[in-house]
C-alpha atoms as a PDB file:
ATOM      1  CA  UNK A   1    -101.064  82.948 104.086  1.00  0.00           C
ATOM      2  CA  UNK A   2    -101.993  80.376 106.889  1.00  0.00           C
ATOM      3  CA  UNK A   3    -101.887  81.617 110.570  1.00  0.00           C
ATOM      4  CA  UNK A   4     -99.061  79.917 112.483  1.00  0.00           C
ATOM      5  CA  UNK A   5    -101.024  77.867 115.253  1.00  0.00           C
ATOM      6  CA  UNK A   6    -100.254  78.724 119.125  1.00  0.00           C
ATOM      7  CA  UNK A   7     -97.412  76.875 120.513  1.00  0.00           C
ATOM      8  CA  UNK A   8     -94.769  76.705 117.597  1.00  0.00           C
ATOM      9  CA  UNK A   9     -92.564  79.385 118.626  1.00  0.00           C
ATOM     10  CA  UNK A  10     -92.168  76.418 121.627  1.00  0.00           C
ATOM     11  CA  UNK A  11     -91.457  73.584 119.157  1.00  0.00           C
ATOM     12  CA  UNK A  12     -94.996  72.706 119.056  1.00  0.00           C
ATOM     13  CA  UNK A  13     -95.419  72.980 122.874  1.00  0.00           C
ATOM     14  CA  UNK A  14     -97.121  75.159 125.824  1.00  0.00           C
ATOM     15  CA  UNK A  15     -94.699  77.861 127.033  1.00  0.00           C
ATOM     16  CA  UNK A  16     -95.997  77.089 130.306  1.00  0.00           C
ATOM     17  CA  UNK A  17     -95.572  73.185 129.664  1.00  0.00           C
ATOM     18  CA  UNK A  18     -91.305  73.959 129.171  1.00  0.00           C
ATOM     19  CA  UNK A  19     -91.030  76.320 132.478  1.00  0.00           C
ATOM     20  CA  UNK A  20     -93.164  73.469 134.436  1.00  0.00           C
ATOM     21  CA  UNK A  21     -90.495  70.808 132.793  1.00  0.00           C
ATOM     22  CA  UNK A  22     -87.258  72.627 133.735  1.00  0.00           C
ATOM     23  CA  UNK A  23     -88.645  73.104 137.309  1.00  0.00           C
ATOM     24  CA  UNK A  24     -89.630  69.186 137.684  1.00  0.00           C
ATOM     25  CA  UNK A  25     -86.129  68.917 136.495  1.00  0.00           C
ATOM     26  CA  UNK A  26     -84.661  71.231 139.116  1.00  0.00           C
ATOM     27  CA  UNK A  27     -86.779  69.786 141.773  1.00  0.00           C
ATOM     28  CA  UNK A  28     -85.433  66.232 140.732  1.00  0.00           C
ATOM     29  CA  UNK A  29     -81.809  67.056 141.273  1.00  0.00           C
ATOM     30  CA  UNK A  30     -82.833  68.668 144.909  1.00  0.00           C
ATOM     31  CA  UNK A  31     -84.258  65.051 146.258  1.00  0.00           C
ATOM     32  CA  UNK A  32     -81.570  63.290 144.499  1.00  0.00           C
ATOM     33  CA  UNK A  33     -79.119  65.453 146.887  1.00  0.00           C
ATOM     34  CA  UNK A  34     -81.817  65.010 149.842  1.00  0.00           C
ATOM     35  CA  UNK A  35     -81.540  61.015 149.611  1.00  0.00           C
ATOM     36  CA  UNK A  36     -77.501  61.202 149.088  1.00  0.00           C
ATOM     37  CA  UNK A  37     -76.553  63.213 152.523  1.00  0.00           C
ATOM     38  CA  UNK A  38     -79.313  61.348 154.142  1.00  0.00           C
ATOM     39  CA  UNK A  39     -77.283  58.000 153.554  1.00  0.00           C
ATOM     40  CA  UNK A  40     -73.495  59.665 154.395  1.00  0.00           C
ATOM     41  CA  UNK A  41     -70.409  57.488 153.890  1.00  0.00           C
ATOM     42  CA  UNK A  42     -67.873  58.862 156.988  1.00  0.00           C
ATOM     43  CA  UNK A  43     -65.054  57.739 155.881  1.00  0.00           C
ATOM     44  CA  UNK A  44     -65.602  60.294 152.923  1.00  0.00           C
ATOM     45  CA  UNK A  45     -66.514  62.662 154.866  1.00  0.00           C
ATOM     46  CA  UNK A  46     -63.409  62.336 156.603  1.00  0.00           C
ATOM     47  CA  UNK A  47     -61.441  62.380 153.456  1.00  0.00           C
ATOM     48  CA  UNK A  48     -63.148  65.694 152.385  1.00  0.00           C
ATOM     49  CA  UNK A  49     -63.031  67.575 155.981  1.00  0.00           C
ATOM     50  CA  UNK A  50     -59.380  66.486 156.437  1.00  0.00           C
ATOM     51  CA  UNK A  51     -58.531  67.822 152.641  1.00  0.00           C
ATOM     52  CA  UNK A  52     -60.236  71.281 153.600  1.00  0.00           C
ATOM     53  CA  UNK A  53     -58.234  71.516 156.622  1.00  0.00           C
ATOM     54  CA  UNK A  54     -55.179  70.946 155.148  1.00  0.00           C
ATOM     55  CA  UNK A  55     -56.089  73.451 151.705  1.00  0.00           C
ATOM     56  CA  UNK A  56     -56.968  75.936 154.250  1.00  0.00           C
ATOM     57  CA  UNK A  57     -54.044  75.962 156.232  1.00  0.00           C
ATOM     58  CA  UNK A  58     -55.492  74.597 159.489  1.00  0.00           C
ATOM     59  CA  UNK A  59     -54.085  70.908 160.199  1.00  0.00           C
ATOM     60  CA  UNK A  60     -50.795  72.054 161.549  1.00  0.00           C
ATOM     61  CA  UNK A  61     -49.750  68.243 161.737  1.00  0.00           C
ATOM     62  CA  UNK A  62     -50.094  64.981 159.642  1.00  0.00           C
ATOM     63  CA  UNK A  63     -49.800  61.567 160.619  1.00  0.00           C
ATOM     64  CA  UNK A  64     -49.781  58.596 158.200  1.00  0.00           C
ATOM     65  CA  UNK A  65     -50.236  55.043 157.477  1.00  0.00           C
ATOM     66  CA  UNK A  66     -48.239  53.415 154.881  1.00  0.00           C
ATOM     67  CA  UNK A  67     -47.284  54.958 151.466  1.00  0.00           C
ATOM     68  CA  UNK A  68     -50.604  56.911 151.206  1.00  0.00           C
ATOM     69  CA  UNK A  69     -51.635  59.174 154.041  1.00  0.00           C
ATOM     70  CA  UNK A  70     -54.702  57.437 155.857  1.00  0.00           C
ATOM     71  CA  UNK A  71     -56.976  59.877 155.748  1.00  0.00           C
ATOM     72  CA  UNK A  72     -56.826  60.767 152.147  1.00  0.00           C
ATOM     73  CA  UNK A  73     -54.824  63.695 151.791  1.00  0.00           C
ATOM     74  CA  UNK A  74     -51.639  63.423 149.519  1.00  0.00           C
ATOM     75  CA  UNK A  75     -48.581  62.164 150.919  1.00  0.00           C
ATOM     76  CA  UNK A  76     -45.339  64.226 152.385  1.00  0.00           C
ATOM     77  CA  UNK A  77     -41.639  62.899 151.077  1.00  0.00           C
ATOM     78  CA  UNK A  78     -40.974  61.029 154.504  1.00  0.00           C
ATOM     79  CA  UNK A  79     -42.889  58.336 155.891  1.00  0.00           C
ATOM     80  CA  UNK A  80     -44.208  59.903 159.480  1.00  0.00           C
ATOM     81  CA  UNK A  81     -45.935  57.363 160.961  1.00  0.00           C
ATOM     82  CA  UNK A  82     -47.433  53.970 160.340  1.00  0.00           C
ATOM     83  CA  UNK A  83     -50.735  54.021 162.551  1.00  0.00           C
ATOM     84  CA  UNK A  84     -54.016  54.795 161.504  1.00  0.00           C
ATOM     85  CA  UNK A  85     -54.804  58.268 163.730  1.00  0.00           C
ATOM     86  CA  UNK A  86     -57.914  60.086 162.761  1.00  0.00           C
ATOM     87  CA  UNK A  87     -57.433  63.886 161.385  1.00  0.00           C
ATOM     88  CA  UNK A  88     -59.395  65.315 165.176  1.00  0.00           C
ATOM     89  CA  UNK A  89     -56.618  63.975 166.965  1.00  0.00           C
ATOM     90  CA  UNK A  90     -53.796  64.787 164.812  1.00  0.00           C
ATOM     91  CA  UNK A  91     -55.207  68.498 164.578  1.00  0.00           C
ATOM     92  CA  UNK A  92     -55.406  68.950 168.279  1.00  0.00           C
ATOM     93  CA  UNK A  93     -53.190  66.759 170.052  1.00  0.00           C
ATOM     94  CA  UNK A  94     -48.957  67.294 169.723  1.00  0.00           C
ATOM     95  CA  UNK A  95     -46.676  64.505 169.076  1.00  0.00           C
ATOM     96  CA  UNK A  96     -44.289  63.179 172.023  1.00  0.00           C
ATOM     97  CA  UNK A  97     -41.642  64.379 170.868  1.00  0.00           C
ATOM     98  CA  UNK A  98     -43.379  68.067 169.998  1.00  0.00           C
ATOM     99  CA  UNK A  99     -44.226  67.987 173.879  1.00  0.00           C
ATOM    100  CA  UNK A 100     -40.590  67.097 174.677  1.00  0.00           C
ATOM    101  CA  UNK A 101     -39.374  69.635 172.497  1.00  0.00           C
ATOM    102  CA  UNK A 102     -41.675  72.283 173.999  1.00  0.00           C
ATOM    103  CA  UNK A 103     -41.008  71.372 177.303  1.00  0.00           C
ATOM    104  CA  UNK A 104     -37.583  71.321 177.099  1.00  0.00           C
ATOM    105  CA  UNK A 105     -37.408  75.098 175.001  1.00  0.00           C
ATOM    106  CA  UNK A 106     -39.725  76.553 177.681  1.00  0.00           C
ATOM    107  CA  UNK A 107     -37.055  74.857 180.666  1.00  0.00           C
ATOM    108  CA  UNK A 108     -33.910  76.195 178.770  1.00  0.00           C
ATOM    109  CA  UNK A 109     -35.784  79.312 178.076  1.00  0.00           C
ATOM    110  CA  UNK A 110     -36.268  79.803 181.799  1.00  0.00           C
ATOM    111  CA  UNK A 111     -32.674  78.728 182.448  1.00  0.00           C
ATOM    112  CA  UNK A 112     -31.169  81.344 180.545  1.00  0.00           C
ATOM    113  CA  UNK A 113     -33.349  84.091 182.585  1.00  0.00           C
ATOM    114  CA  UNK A 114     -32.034  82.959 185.882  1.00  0.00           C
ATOM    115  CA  UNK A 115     -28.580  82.867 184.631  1.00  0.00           C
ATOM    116  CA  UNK A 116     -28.422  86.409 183.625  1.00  0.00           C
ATOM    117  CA  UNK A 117     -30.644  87.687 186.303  1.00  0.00           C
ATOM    118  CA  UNK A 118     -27.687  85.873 188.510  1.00  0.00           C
ATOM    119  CA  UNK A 119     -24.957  86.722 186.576  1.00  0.00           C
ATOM    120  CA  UNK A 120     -26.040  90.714 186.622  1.00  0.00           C
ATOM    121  CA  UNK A 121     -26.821  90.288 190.438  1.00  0.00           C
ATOM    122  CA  UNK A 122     -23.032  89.040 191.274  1.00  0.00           C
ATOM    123  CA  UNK A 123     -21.634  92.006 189.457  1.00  0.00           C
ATOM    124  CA  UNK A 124     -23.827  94.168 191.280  1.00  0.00           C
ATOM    125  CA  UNK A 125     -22.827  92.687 194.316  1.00  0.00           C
ATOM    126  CA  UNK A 126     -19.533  93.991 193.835  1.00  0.00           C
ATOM    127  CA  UNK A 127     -19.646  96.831 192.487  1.00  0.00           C
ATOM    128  CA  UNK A 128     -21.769  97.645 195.776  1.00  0.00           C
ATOM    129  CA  UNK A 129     -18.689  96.712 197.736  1.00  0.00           C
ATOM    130  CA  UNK A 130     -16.548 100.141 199.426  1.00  0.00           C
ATOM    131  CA  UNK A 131     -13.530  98.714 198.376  1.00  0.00           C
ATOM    132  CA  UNK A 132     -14.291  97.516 195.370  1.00  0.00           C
ATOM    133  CA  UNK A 133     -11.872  99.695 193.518  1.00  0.00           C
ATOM    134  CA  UNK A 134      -8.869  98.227 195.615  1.00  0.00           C
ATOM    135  CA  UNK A 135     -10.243  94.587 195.465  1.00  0.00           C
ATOM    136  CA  UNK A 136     -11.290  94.898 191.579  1.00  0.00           C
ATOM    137  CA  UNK A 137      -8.014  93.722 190.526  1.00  0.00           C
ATOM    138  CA  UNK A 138      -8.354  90.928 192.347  1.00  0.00           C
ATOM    139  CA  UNK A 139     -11.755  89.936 190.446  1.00  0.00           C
ATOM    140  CA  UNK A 140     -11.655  88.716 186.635  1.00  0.00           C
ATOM    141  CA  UNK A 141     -15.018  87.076 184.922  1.00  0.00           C
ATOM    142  CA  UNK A 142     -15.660  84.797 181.843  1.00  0.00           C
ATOM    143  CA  UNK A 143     -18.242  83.553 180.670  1.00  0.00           C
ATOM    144  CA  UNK A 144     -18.180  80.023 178.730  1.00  0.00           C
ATOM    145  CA  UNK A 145     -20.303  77.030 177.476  1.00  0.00           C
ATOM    146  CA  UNK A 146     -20.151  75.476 181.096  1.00  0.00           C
ATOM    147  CA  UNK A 147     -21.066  79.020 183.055  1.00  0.00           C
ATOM    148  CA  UNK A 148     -19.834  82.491 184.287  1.00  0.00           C
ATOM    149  CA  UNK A 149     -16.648  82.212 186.369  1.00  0.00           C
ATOM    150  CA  UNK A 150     -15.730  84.404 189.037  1.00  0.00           C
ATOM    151  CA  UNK A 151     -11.990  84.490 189.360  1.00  0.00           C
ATOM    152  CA  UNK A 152     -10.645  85.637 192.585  1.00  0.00           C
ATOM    153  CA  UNK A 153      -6.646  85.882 191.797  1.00  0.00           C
ATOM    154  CA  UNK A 154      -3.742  86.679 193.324  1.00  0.00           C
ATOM    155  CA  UNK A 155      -1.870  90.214 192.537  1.00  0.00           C
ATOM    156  CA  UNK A 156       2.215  90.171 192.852  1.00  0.00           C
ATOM    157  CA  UNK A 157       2.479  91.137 196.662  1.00  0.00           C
ATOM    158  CA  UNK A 158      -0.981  90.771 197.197  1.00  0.00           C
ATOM    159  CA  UNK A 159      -2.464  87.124 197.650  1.00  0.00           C
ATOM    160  CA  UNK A 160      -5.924  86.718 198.691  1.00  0.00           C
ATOM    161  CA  UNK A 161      -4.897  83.515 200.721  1.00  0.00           C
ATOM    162  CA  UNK A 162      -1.738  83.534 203.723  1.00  0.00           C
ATOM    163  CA  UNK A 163       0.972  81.936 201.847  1.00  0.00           C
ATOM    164  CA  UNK A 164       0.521  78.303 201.652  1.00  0.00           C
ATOM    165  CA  UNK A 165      -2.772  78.251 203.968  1.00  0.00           C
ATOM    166  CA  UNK A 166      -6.224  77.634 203.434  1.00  0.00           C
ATOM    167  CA  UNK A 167      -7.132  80.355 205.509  1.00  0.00           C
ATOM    168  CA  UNK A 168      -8.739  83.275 203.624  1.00  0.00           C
ATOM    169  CA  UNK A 169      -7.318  87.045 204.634  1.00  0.00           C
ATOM    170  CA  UNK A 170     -10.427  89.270 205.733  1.00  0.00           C
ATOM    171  CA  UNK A 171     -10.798  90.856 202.680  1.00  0.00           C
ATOM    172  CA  UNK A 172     -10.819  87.882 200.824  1.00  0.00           C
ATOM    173  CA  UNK A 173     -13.663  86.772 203.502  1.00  0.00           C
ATOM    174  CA  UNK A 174     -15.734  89.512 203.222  1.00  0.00           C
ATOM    175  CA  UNK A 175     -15.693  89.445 199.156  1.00  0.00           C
ATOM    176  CA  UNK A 176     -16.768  85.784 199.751  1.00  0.00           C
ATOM    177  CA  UNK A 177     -19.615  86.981 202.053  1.00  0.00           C
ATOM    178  CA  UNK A 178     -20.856  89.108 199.314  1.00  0.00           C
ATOM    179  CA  UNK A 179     -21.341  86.351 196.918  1.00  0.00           C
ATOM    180  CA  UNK A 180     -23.487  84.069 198.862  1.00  0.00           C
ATOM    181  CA  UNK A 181     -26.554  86.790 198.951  1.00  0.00           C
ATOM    182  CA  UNK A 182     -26.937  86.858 194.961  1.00  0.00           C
ATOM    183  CA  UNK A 183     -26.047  82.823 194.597  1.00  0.00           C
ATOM    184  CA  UNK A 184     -28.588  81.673 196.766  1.00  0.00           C
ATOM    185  CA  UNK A 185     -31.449  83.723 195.521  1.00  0.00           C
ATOM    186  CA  UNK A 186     -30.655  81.770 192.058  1.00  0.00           C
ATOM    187  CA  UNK A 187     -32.025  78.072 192.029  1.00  0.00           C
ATOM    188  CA  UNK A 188     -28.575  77.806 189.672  1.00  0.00           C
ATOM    189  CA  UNK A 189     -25.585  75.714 191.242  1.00  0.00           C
ATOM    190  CA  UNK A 190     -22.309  76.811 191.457  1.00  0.00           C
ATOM    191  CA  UNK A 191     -18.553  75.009 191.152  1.00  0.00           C
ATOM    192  CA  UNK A 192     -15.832  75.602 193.238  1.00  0.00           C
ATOM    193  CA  UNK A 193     -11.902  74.761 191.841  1.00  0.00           C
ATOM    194  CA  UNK A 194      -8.458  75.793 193.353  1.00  0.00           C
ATOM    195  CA  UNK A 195      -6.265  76.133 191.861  1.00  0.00           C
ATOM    196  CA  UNK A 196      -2.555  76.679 192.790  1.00  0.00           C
ATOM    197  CA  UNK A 197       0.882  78.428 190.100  1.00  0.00           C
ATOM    198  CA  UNK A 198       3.564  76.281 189.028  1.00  0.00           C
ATOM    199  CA  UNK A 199       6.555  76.169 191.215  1.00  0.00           C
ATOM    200  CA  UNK A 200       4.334  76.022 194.558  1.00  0.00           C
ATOM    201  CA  UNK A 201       7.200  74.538 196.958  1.00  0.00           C
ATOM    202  CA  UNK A 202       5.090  72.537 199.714  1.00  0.00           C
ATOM    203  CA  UNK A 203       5.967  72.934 203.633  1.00  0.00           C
ATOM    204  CA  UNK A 204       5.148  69.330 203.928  1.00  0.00           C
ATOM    205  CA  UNK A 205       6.118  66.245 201.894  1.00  0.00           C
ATOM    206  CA  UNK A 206       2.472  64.897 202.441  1.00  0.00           C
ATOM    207  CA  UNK A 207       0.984  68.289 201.614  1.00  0.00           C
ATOM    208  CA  UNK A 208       1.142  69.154 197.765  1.00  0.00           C
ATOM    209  CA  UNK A 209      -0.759  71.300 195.466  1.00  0.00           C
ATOM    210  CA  UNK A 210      -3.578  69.499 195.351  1.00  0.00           C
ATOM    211  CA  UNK A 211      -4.182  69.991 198.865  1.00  0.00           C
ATOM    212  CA  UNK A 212      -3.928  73.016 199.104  1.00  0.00           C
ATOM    213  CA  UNK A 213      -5.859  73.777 196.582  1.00  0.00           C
ATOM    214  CA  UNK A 214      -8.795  71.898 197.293  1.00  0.00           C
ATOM    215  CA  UNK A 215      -8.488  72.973 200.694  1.00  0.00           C
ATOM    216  CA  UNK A 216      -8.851  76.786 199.543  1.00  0.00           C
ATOM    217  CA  UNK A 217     -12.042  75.881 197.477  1.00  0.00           C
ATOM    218  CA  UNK A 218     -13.505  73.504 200.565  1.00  0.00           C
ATOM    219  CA  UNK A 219     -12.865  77.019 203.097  1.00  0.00           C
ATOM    220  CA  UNK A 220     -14.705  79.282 200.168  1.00  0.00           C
ATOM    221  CA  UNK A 221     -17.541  76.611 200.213  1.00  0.00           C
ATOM    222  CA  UNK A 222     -17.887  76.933 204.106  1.00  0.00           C
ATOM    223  CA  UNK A 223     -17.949  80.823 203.789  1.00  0.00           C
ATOM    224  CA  UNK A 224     -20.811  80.752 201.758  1.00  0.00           C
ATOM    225  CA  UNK A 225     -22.963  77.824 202.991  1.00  0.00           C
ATOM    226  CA  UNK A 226     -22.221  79.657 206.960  1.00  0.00           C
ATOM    227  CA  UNK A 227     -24.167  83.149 204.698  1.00  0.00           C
ATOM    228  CA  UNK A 228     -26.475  80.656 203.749  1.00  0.00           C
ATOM    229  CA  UNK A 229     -26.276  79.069 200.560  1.00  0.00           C
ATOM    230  CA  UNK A 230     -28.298  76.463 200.732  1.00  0.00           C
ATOM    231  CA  UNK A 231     -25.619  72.976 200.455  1.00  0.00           C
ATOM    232  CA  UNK A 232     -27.952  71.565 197.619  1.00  0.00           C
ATOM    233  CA  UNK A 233     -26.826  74.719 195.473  1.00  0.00           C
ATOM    234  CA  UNK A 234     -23.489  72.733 195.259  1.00  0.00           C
ATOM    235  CA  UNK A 235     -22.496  71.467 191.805  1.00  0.00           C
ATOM    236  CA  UNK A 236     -18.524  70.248 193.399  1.00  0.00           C
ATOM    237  CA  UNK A 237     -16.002  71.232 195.332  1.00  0.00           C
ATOM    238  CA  UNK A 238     -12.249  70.553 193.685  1.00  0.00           C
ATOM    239  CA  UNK A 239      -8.352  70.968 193.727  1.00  0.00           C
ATOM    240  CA  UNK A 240      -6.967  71.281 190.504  1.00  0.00           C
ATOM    241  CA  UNK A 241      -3.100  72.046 191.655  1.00  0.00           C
ATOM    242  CA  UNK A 242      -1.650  74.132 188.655  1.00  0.00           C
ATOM    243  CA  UNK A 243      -2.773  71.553 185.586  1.00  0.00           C
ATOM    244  CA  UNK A 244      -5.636  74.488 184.652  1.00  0.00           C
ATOM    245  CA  UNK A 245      -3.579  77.912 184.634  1.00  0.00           C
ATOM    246  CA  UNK A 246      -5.061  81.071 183.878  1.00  0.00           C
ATOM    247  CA  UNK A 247      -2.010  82.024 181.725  1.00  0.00           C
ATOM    248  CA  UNK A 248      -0.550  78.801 180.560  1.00  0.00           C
ATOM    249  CA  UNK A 249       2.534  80.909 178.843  1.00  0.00           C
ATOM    250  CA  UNK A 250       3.085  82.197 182.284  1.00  0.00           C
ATOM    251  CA  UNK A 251       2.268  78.975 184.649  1.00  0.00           C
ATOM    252  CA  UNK A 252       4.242  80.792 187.220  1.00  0.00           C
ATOM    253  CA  UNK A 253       2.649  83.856 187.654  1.00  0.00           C
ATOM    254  CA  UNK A 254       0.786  84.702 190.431  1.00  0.00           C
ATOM    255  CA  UNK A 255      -2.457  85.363 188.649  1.00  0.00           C
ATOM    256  CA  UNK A 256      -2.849  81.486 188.469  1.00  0.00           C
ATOM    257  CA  UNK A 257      -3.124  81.188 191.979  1.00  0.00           C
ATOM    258  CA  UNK A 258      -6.546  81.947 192.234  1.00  0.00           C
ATOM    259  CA  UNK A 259     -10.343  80.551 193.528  1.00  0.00           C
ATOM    260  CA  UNK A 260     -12.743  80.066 190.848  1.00  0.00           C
ATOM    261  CA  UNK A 261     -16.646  79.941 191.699  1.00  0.00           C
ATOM    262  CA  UNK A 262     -18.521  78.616 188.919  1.00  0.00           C
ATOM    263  CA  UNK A 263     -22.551  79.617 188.337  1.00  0.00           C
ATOM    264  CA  UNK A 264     -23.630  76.321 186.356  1.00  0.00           C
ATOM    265  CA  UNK A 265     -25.259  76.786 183.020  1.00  0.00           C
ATOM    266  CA  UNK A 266     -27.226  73.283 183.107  1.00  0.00           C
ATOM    267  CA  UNK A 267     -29.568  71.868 181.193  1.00  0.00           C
ATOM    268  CA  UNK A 268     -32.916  71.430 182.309  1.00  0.00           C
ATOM    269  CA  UNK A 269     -34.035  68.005 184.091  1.00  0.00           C
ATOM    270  CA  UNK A 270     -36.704  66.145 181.971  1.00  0.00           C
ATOM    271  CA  UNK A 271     -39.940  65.606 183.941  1.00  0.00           C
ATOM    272  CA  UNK A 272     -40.817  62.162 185.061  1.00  0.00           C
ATOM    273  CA  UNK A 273     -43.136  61.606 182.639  1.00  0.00           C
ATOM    274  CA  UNK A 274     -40.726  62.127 179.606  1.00  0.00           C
ATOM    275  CA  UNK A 275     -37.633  60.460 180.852  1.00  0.00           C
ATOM    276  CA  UNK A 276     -37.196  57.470 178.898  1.00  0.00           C
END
């Protein structure tokens, strides 16, 4: 039987003539590589590092240009924006309107805060009062969309106003004086409205509900600004006669003859630099 010559096991070749082929090989593919990152295209490279961010959750915003997004990644349902932006500044930066929206949010946010931190401090403020249980009755709050009122009524046989006259009776005054401390700690305005029950009779022709009643609101604005509430923490200062009643089945009853001190619920000013 003839020997088998060296080498055929290898398809007629060295072993060591293969292993020194598949490393040339290997070696080949490495400068190939070399020589393509040494010559980089950025706009692909763009395209690739703004697809990673977005597959790995990190892009929290994408701006567009056209149908297709410009910086290669696939396109949302709505058209966002026609100008070419580059992915760093649509990663870092937020939109105008995201900084309105933010700023606004944060303003409202801190809006709400004073308005319960006031609202809590006038009903502290009274409760604090000696006489609160007598006056209580006298005292009704609501809160609504435009603020927390602060209804100082009239009882049958007990007004909180002489009869017809602007002038406030003492305890009436010194209820009043209690209010100014926790309104003008708040940077909150506040509304004042008279108002007056149906059937008020005037003592002059040339002196009707209105009057009155804006009178009444005009004397509880003076009590307050002379405990010093600031006159900038004025929102207005009005007679409404009896068109609002408390009890509109009952526009008669007493209870509608009352003072009503509004804490504002505004919104927040825009800074200069976002008004339009």
């Amino acid at each position: 039987m003839a020997k088998k010559k060296r080498g055929d096991a290898h398809g007629g070749g060295h072993g060591w003539f293969v292993t020194f082929a598949d490393l040339m090989g290997l070696l080949l593919a490495f400068f190939v590589m070399l020589v393509a990152f040494s010559t980089m295209d950025n706009n692909k490279l763009k395209v690739v590092a703004g697809s990673m961010r977005d597959a790995f959750g990190v892009q929290s915003e994408s701006r567009y240009s056209g149908i297709v997004e410009s910086d290669g990644l696939p396109t949302r349902p709505k058209l966002k924006n026609a100008a070419h932006i580059s992915p760093e500044e649509t990663a870092r930066d937020p939109s105008p309107e995201q900084e309105e929206r933010q700023h606004t949010n944060g303003a409202r946010l801190k809006t709400d805060r004073q308005f319960a931190l006031a609202s809590a401090s006038l009903r502290q403020a009274l409760q604090d009062m000696p006489e609160m249980t007598e006056i209580s009755k006298h005292i009704m709050f609501e809160e609504t969309k435009q603020g927390l009122n602060l209804e100082i009524v009239d009882q049958d046989g007990r007004s909180m106003f002489a009869d017809g006259s602007k002038v406030p009776y003492d305890r009436t005054r010194r209820l009043i004086e209690k209010l100014a401390a926790p309104l003008k700690a708040t940077p909150l305005r506040v509304q004042i409205t008279g108002h007056t029950a149906a059937g008020f009779v005037p003592a002059r022709s040339d002196y009707g509900g209105f009057d009155l009643s804006a009178d009444r609101a005009n004397a509880v604005r003076q009590i307050l600004e002379r405990e010093g509430l600031p006159a900038s923490h004025i929102f207005a200062v009005s007679g409404k006669a009896d068109t609002q009643p408390l009890f509109p089945d009952d526009p008669s009853l007493s209870a509608n003859r009352r003072v009503t001190i509004t804490l504002m619920r505004e919104d927040p000013p825009l800074p200069p630099d976002l008004k339009p």
